[in-house]
Protein backbone atom coordinates (compact mmCIF):
# COMPACT_ATOMS: atom_id res chain seq x y z
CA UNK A 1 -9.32 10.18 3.75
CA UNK A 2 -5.97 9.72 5.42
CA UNK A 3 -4.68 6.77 7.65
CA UNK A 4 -2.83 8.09 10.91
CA UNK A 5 0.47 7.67 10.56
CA UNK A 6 1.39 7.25 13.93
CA UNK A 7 -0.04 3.87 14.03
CA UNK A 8 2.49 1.06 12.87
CA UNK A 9 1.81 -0.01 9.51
CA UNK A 10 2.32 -3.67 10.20
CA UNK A 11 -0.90 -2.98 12.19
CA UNK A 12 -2.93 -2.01 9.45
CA UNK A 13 -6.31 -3.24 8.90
CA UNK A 14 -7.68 -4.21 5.62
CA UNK A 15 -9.57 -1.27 5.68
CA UNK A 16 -6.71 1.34 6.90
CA UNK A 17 -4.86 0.02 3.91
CA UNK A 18 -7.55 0.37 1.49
CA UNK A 19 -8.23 3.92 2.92
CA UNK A 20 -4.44 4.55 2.27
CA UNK A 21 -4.67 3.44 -1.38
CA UNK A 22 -7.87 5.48 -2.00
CA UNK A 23 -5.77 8.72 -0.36
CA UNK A 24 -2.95 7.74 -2.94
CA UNK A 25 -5.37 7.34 -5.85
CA UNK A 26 -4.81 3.41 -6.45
CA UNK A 27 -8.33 2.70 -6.23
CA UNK A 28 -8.39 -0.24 -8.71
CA UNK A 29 -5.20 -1.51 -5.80
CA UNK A 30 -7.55 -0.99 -2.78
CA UNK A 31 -10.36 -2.95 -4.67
CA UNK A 32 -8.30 -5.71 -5.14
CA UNK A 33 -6.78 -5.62 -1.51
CA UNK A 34 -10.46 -5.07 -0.38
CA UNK A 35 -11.43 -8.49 -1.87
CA UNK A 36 -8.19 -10.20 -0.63
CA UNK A 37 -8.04 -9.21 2.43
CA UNK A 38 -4.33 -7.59 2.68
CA UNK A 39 -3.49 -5.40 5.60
CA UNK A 40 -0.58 -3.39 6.00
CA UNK A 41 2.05 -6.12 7.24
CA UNK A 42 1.84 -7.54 3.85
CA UNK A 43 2.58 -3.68 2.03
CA UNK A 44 6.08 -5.13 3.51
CA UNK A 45 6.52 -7.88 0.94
CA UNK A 46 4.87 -5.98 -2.20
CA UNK A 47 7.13 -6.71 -5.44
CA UNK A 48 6.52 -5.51 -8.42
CA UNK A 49 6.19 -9.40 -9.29
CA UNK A 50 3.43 -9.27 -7.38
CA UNK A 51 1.69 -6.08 -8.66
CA UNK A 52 2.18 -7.19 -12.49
CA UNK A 53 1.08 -10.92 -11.62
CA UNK A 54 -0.92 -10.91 -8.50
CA UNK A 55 -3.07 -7.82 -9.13
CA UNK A 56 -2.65 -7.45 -13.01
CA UNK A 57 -0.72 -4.09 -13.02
CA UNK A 58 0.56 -4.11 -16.59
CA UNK A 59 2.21 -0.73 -16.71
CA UNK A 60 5.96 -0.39 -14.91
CA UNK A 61 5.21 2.91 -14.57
CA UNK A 62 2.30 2.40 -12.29
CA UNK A 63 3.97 -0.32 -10.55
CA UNK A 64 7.06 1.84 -10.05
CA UNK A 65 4.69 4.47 -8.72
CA UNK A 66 2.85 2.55 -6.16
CA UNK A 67 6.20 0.83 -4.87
CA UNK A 68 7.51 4.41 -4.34
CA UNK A 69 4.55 5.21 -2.58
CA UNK A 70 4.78 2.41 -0.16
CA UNK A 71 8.82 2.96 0.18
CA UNK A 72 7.99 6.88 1.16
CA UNK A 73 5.04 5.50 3.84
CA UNK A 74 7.87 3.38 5.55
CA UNK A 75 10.13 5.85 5.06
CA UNK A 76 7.95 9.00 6.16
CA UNK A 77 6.80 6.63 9.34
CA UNK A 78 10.18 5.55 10.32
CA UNK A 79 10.97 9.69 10.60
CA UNK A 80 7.82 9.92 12.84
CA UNK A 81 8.24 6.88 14.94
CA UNK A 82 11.97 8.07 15.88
């Protein structure tokens, strides 16, 4: 399942971001954002900080990967919005 990119990601539901995360195959992320209730405004302030102490990512490399993800999203939206 794939969110529409032509909607602004600070407009995100819960749910659109979950659906995102599931697309992206960070399904352990979207349970976690499922049962905190993060939309896609917060994906703005994501650290890795955050990831490793928030939502218990232990592995940079998985942290790294889902911050790249998010960075291409804005990025890939930005191109489409313009």
């Amino acid at each position: 399942m794939s969110t529409n990119i032509s909607k602004e990601i600070s407009e995100w539901s819960n749910s659109d971001l979950c659906s995102w995360l599931i697309s992206r195959n960070f399904r352990g992320m979207a349970e976690s954002c499922k049962s905190t209730g993060l939309n896609g405004y917060d994906l703005f302030f994501i650290t890795e900080q955050i990831l490793k102490e928030e939502f218990q990512i232990k592995k940079f490399h998985e942290r790294q990967s889902f911050l790249r993800c998010v960075n291409q999203l804005i990025s890939e939206q930005c191109n489409y919005l313009q």
